[in-house]
PDB file of N, CA and C in Angstrom:
ATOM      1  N   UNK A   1     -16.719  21.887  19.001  1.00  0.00           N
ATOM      2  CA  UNK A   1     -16.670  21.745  20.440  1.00  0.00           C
ATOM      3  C   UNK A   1     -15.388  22.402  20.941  1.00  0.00           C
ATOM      4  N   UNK A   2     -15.557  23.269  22.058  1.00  0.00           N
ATOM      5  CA  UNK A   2     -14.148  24.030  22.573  1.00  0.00           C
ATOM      6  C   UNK A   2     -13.816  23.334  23.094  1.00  0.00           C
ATOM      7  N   UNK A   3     -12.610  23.805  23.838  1.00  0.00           N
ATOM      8  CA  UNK A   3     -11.652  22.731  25.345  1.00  0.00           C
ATOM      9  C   UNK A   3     -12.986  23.021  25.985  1.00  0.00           C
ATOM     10  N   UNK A   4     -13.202  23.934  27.074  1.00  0.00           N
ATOM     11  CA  UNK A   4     -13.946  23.738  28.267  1.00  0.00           C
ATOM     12  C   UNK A   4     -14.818  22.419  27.914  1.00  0.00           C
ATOM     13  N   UNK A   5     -15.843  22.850  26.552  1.00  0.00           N
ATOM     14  CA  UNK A   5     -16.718  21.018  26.097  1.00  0.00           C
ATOM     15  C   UNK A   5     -16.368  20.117  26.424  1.00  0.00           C
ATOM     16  N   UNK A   6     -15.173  20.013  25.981  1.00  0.00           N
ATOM     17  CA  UNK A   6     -14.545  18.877  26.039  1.00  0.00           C
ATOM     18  C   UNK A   6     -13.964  18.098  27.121  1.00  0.00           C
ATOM     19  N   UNK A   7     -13.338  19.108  28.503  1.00  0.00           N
ATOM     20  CA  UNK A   7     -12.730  18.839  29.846  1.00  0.00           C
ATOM     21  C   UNK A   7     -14.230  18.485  30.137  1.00  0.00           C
ATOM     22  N   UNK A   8     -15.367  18.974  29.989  1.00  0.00           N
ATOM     23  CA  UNK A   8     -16.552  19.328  30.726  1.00  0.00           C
ATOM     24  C   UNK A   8     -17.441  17.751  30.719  1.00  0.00           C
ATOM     25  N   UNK A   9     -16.651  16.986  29.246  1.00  0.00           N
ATOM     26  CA  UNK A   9     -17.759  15.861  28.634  1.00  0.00           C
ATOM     27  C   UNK A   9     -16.138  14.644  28.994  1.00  0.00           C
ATOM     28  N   UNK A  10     -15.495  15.385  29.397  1.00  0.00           N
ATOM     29  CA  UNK A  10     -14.375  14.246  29.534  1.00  0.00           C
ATOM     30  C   UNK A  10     -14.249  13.901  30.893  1.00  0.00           C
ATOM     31  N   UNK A  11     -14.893  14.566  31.657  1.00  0.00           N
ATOM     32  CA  UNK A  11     -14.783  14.802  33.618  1.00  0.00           C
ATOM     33  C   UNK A  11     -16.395  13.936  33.516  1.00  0.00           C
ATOM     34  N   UNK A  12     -17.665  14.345  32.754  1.00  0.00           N
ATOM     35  CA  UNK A  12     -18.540  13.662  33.105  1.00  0.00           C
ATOM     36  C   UNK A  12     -18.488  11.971  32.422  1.00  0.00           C
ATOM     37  N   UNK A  13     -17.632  11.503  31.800  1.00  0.00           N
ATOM     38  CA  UNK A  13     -17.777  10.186  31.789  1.00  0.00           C
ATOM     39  C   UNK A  13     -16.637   9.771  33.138  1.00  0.00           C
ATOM     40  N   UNK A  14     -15.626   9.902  33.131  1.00  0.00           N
ATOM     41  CA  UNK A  14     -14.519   9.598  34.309  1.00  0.00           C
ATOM     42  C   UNK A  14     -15.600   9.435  35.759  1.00  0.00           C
ATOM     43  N   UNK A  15     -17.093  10.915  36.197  1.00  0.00           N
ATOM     44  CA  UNK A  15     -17.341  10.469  36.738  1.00  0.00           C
ATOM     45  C   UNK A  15     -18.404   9.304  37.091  1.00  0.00           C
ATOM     46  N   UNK A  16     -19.242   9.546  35.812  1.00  0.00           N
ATOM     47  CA  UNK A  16     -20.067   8.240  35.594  1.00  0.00           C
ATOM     48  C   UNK A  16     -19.045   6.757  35.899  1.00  0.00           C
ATOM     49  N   UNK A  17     -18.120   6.668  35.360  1.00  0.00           N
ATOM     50  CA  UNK A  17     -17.368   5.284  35.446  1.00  0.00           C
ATOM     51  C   UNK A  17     -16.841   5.315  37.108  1.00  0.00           C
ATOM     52  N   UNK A  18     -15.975   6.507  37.147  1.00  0.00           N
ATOM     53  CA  UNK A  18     -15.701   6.080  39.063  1.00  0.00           C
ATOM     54  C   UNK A  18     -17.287   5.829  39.594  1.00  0.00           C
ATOM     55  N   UNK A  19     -18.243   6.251  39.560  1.00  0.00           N
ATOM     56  CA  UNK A  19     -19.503   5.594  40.357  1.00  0.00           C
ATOM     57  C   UNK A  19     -19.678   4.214  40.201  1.00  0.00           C
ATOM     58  N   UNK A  20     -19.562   3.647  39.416  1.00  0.00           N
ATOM     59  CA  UNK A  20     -19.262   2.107  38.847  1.00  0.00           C
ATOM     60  C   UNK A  20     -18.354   1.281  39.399  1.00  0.00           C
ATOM     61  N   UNK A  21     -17.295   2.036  38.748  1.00  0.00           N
ATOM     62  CA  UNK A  21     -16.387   1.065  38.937  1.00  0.00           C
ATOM     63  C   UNK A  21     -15.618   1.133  40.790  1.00  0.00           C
ATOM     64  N   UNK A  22     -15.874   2.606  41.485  1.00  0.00           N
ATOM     65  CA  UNK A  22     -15.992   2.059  42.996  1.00  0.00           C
ATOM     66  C   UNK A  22     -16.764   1.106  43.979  1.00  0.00           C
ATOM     67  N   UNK A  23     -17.764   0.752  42.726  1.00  0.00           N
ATOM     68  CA  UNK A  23     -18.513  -0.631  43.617  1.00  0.00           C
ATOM     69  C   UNK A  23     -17.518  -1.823  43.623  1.00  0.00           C
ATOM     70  N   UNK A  24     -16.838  -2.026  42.574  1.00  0.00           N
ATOM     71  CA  UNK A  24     -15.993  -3.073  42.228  1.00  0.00           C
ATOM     72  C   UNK A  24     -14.349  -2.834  43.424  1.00  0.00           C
ATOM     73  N   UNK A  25     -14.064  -1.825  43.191  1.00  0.00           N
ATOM     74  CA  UNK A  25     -13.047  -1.719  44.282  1.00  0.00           C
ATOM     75  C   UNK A  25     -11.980  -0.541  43.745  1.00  0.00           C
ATOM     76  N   UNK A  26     -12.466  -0.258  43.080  1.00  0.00           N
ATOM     77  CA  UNK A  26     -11.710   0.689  41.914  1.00  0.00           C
ATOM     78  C   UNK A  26     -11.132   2.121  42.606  1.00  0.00           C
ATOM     79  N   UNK A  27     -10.016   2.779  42.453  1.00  0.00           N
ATOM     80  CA  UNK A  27     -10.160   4.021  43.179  1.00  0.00           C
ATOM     81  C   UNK A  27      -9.684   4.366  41.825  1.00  0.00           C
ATOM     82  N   UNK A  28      -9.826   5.846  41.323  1.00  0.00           N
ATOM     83  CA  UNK A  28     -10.171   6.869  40.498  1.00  0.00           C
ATOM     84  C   UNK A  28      -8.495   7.675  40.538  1.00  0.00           C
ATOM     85  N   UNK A  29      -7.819   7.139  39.854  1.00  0.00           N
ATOM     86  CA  UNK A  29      -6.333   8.528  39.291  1.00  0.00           C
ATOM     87  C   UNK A  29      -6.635   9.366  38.332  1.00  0.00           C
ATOM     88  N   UNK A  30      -6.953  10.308  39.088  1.00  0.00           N
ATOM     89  CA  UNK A  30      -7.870  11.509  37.849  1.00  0.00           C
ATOM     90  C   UNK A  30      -6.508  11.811  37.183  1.00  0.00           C
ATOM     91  N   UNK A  31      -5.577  11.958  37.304  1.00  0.00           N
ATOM     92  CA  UNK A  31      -4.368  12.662  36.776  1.00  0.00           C
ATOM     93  C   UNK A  31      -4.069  11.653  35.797  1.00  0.00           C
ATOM     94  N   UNK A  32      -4.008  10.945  35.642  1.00  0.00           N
ATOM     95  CA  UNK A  32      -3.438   9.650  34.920  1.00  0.00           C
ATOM     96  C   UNK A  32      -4.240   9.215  34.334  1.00  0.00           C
ATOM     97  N   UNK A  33      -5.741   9.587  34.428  1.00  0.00           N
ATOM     98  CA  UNK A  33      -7.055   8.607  33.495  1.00  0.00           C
ATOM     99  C   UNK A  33      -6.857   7.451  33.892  1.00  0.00           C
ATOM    100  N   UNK A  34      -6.713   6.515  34.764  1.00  0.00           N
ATOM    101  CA  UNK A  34      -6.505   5.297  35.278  1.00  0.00           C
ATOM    102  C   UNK A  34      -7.282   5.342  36.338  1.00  0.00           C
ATOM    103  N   UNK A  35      -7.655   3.871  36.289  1.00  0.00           N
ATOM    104  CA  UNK A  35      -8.736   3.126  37.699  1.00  0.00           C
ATOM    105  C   UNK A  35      -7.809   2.561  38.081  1.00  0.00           C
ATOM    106  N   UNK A  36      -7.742   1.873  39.421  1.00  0.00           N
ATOM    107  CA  UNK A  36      -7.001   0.957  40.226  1.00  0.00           C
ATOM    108  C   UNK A  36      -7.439   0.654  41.032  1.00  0.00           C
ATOM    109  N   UNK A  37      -7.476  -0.951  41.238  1.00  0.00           N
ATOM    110  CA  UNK A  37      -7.699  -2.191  42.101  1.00  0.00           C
ATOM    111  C   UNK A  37      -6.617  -2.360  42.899  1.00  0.00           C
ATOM    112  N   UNK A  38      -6.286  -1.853  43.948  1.00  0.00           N
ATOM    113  CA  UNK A  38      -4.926  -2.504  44.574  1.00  0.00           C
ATOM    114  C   UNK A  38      -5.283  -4.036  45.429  1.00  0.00           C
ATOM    115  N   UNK A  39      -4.425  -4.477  45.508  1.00  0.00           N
ATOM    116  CA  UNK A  39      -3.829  -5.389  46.344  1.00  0.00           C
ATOM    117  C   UNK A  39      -2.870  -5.723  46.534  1.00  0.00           C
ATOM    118  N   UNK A  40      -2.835  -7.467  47.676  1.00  0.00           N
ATOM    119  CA  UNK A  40      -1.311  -7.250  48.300  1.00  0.00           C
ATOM    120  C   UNK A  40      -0.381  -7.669  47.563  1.00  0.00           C
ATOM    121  N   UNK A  41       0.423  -6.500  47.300  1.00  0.00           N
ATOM    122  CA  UNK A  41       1.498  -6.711  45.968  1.00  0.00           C
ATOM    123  C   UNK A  41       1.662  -6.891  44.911  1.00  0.00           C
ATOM    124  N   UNK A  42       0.798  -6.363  44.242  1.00  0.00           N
ATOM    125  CA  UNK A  42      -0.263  -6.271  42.928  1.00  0.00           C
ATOM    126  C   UNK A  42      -1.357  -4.860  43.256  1.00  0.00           C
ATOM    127  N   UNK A  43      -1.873  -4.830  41.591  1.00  0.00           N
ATOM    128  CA  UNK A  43      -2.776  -3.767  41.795  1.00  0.00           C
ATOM    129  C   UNK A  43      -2.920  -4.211  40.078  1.00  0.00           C
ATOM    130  N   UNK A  44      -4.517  -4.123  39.779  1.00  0.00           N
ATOM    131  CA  UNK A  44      -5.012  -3.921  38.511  1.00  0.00           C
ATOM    132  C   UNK A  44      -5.534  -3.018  37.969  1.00  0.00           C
ATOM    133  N   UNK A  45      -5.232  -2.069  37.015  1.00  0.00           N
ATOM    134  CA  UNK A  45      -4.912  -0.875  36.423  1.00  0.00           C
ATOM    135  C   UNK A  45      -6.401  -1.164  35.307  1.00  0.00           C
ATOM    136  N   UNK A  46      -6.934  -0.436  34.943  1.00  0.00           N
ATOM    137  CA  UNK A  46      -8.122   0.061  33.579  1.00  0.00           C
ATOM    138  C   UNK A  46      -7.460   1.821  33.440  1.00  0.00           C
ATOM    139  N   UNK A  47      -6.955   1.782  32.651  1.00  0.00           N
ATOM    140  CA  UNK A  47      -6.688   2.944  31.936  1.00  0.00           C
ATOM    141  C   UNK A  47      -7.372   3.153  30.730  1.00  0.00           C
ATOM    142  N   UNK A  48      -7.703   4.735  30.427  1.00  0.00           N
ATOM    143  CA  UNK A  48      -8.565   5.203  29.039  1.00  0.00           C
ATOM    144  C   UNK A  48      -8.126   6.273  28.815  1.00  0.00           C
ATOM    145  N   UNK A  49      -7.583   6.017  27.408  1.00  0.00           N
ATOM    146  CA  UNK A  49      -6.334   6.784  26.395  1.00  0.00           C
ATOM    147  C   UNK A  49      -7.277   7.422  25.774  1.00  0.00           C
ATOM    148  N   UNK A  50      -7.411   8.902  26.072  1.00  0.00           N
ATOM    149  CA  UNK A  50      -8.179  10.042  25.306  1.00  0.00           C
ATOM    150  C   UNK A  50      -8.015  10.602  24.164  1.00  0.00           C
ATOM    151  N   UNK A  51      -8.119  10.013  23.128  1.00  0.00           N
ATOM    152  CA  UNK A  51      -8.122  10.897  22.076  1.00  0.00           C
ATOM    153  C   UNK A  51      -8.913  12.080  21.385  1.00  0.00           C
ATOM    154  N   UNK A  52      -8.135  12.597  20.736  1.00  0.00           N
ATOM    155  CA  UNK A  52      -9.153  13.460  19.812  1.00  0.00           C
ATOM    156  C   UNK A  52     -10.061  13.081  18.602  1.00  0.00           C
ATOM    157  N   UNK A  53     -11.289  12.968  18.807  1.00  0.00           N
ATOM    158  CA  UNK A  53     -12.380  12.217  18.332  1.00  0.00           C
ATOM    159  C   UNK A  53     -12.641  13.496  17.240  1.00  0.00           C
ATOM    160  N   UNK A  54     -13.104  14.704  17.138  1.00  0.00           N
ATOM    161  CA  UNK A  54     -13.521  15.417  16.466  1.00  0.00           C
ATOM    162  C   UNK A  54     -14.590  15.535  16.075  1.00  0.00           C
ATOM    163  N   UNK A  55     -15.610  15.861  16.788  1.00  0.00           N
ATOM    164  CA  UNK A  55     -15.482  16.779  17.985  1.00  0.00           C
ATOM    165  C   UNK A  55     -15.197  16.412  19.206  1.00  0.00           C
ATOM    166  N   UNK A  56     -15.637  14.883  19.742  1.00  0.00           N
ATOM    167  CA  UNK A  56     -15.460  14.724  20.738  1.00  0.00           C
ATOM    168  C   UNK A  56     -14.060  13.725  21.442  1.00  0.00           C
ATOM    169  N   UNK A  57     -14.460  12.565  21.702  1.00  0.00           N
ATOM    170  CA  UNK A  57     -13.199  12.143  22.381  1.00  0.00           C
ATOM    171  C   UNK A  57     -13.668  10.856  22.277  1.00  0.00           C
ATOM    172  N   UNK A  58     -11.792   9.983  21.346  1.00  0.00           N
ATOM    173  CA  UNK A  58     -11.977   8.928  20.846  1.00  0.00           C
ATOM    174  C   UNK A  58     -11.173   8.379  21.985  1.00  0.00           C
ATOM    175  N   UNK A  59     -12.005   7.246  22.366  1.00  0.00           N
ATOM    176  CA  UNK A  59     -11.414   6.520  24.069  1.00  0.00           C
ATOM    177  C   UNK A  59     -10.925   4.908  23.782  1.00  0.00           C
ATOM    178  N   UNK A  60      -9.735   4.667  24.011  1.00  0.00           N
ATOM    179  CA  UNK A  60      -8.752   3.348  24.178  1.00  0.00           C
ATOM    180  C   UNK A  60      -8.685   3.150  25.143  1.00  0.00           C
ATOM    181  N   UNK A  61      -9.854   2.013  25.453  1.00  0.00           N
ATOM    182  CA  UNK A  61      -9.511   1.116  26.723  1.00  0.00           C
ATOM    183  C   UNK A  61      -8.050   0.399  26.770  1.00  0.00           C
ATOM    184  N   UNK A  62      -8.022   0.573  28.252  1.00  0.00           N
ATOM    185  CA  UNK A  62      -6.260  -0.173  28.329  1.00  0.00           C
ATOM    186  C   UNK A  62      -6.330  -1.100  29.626  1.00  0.00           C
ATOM    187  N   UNK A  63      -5.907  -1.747  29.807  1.00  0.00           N
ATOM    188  CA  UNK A  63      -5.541  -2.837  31.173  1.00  0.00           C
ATOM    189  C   UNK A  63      -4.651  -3.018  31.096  1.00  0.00           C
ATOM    190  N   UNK A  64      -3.944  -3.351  32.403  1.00  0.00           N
ATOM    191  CA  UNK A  64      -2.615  -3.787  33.264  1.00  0.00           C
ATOM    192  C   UNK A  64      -2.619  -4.325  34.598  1.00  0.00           C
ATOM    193  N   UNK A  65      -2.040  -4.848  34.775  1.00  0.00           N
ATOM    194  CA  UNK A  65      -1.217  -5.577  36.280  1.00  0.00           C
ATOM    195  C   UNK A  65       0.150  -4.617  36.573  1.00  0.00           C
ATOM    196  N   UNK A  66       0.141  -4.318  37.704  1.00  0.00           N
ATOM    197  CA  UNK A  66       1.593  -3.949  38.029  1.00  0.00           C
ATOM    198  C   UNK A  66       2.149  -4.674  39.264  1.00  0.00           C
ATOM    199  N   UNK A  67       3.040  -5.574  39.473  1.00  0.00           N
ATOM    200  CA  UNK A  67       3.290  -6.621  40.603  1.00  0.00           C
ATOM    201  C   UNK A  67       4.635  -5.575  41.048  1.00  0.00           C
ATOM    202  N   UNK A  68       4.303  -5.389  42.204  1.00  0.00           N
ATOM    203  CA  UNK A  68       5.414  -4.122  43.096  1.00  0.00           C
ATOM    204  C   UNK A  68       6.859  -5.211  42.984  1.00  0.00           C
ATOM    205  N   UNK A  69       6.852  -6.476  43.183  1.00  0.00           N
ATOM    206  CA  UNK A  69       8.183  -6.833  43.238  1.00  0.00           C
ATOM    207  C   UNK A  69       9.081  -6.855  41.794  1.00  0.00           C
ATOM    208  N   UNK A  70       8.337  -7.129  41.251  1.00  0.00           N
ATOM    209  CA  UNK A  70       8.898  -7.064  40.225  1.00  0.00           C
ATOM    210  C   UNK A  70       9.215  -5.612  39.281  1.00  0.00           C
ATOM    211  N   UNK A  71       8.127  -4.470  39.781  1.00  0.00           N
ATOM    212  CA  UNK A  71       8.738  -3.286  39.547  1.00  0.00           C
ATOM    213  C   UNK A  71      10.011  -2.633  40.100  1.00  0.00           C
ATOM    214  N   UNK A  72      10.006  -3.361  41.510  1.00  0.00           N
ATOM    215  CA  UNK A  72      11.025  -2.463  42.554  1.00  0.00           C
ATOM    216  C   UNK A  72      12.278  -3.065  41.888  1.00  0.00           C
ATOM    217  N   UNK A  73      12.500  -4.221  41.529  1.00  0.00           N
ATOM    218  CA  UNK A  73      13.623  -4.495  40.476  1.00  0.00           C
ATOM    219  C   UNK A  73      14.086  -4.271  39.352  1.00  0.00           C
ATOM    220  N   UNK A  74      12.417  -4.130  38.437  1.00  0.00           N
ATOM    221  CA  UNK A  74      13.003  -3.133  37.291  1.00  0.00           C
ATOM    222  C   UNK A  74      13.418  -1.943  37.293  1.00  0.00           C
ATOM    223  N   UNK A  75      13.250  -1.215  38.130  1.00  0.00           N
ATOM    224  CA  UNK A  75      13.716   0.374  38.506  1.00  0.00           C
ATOM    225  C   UNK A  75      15.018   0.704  38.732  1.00  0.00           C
ATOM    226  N   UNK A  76      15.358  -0.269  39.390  1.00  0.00           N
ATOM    227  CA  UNK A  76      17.181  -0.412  40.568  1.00  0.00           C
ATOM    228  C   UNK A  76      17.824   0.576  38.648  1.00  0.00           C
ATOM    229  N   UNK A  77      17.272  -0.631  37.477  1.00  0.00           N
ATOM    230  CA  UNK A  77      17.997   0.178  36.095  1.00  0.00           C
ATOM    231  C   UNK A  77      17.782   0.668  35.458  1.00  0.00           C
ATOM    232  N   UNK A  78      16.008   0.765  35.691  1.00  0.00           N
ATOM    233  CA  UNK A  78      15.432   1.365  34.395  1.00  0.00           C
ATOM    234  C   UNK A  78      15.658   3.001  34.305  1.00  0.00           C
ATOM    235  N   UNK A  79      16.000   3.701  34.903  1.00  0.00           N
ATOM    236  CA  UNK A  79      16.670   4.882  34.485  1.00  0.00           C
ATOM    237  C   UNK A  79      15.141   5.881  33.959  1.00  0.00           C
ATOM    238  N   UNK A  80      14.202   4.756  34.746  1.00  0.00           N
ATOM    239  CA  UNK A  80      12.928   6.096  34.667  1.00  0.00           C
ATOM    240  C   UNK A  80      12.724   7.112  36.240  1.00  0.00           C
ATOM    241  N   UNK A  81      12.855   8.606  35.887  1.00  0.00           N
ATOM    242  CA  UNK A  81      12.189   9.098  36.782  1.00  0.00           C
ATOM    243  C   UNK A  81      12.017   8.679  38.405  1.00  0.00           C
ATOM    244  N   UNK A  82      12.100   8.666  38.974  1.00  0.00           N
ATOM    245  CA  UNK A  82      11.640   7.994  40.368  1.00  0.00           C
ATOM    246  C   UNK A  82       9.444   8.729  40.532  1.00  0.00           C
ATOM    247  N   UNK A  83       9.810   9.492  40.014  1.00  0.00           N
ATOM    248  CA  UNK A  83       8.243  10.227  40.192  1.00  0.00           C
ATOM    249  C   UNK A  83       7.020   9.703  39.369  1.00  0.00           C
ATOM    250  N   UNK A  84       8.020   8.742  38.247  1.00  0.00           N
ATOM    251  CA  UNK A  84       6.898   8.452  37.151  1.00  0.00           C
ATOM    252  C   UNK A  84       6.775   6.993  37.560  1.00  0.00           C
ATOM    253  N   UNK A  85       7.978   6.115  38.950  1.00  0.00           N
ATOM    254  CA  UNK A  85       8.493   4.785  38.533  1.00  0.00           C
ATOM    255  C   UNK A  85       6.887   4.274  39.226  1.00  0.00           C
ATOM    256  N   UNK A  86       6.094   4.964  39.916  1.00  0.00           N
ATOM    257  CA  UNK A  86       4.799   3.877  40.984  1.00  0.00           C
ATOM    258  C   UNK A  86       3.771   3.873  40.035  1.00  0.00           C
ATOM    259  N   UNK A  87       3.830   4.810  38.694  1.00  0.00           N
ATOM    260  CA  UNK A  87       2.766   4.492  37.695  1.00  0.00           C
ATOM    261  C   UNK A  87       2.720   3.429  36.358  1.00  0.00           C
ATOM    262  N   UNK A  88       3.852   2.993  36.393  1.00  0.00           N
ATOM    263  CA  UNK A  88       4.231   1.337  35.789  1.00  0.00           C
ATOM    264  C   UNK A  88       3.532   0.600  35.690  1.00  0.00           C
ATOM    265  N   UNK A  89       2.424  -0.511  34.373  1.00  0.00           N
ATOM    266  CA  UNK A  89       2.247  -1.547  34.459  1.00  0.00           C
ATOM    267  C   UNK A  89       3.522  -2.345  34.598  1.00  0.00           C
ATOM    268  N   UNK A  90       3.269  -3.656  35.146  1.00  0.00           N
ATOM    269  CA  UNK A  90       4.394  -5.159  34.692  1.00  0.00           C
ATOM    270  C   UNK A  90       3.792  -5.061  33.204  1.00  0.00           C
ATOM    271  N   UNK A  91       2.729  -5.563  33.188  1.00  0.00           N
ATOM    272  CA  UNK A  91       2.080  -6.179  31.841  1.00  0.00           C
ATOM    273  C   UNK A  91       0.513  -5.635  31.877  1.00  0.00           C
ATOM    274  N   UNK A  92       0.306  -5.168  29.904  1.00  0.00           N
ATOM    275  CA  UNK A  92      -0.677  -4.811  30.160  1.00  0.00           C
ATOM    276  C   UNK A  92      -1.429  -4.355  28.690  1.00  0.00           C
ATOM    277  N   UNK A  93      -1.858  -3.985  28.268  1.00  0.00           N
ATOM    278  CA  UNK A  93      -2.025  -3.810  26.450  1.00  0.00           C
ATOM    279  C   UNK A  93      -3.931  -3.268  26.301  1.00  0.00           C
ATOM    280  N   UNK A  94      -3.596  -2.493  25.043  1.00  0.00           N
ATOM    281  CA  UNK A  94      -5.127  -2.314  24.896  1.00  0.00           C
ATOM    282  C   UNK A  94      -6.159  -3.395  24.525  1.00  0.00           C
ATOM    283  N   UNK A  95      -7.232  -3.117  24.857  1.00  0.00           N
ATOM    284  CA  UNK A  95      -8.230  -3.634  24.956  1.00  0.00           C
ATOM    285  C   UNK A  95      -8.639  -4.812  23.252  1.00  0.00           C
ATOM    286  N   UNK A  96      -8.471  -3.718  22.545  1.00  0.00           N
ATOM    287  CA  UNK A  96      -8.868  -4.055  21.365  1.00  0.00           C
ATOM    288  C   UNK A  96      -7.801  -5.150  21.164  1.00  0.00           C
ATOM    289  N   UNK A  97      -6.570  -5.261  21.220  1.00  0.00           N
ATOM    290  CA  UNK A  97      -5.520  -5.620  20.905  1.00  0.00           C
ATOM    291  C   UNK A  97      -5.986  -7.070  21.844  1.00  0.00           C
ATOM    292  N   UNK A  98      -6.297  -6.854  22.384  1.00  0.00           N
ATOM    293  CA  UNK A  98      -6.244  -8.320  23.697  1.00  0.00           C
ATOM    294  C   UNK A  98      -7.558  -9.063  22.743  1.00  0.00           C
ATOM    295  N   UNK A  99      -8.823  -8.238  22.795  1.00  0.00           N
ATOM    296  CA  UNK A  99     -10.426  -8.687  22.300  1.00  0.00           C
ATOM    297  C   UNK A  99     -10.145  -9.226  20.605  1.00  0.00           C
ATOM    298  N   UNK A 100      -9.623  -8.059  19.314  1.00  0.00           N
ATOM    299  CA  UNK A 100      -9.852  -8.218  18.395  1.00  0.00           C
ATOM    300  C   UNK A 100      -8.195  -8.262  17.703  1.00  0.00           C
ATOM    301  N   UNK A 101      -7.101  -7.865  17.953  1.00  0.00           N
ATOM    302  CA  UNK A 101      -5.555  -8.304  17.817  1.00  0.00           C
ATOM    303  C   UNK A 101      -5.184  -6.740  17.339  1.00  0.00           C
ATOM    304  N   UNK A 102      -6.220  -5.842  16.992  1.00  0.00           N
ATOM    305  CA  UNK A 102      -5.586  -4.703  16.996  1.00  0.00           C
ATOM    306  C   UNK A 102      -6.582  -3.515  17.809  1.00  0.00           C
ATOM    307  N   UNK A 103      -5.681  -2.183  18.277  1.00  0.00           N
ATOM    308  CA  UNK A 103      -6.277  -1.390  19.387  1.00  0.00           C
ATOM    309  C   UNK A 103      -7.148  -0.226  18.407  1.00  0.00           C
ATOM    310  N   UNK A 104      -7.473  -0.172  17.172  1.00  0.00           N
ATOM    311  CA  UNK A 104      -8.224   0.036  16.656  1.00  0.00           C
ATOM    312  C   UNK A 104      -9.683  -0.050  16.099  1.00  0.00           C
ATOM    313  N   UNK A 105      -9.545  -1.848  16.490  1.00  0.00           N
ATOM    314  CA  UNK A 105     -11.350  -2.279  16.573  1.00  0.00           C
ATOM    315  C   UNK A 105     -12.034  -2.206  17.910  1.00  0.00           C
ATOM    316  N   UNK A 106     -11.128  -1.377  18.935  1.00  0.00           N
ATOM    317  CA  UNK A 106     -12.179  -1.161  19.860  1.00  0.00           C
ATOM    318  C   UNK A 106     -12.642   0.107  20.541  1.00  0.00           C
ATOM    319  N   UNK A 107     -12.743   1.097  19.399  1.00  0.00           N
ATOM    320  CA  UNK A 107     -12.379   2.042  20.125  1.00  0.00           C
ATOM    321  C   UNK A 107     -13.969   2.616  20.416  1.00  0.00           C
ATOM    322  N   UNK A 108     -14.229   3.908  21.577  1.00  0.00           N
ATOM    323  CA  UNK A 108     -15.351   4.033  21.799  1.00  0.00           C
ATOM    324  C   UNK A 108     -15.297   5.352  21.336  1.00  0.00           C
ATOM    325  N   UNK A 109     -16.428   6.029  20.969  1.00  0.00           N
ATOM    326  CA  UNK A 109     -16.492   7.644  20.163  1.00  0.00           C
ATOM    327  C   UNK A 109     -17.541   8.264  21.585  1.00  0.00           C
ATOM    328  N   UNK A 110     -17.174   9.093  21.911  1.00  0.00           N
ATOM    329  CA  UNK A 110     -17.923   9.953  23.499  1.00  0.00           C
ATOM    330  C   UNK A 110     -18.018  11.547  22.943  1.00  0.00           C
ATOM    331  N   UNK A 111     -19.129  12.110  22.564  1.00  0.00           N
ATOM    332  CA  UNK A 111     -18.736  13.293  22.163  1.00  0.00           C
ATOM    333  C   UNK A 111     -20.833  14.198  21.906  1.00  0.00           C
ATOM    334  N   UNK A 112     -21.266  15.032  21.275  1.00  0.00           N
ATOM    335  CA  UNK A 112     -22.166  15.493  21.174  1.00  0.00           C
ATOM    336  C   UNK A 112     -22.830  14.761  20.876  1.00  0.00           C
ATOM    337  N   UNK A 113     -22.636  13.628  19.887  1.00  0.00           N
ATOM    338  CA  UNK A 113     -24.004  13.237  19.292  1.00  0.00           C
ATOM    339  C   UNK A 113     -24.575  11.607  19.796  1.00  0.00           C
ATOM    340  N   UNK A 114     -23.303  11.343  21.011  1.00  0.00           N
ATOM    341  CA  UNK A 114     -23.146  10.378  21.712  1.00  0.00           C
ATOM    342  C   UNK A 114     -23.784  11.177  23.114  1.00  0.00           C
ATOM    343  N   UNK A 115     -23.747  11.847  23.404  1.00  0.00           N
ATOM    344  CA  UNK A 115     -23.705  12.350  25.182  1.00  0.00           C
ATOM    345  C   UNK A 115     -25.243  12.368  25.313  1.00  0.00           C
TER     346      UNK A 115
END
């Protein structure tokens, strides 16, 4: 499978899931592979960590919370970026890790013989 395959089979699940998951309330950070739920002063994050599956693409579900007050305080030191500081969970861990205690028993395989 080339890159183009791969951007091509990696754009059609992102958009299958934003159709989904905008019923729920979800808006779509294509740049970041992250969904987000905002609210007031809070926002709940579903992120999916793309790997290289071979051929296709091995996917790590991820979740987070990011509570703005408590970011706007970690920042004053954290000495990250100002550009990277609004993409911060507070708290947040893979899927597998939360479901089965490691982020290895959950992973999903998306690729030719899956599509």
């Amino acid at each position: 499978m080339n890159g183009s395959e791969r951007k091509t089979l990696k754009a059609a699940l992102f958009a299958t899931l934003r159709d989904q998951l905008n019923g729920e309330g979800f808006k779509l950070k294509a740049a970041r592979d992250t969904f987000v739920r905002a609210h007031e002063g809070y926002s709940e994050r579903f992120m999916l960590v793309c790997l290289d599956g071979k051929p296709g693409w091995r996917i790590q579900p991820n979740v987070g919370i990011r509570i703005e007050r408590v970011e706007e305080i970690f920042h004053k030191t954290s000495g990250f970026e100002p550009k990277y500081q609004k993409d911060t969970p507070t708290i947040g861990g893979a899927v597998g890790n939360i479901e089965e205690g490691d982020n290895r028993d959950l992973p999903c395989f998306f690729g030719p013989a899956l599509a």
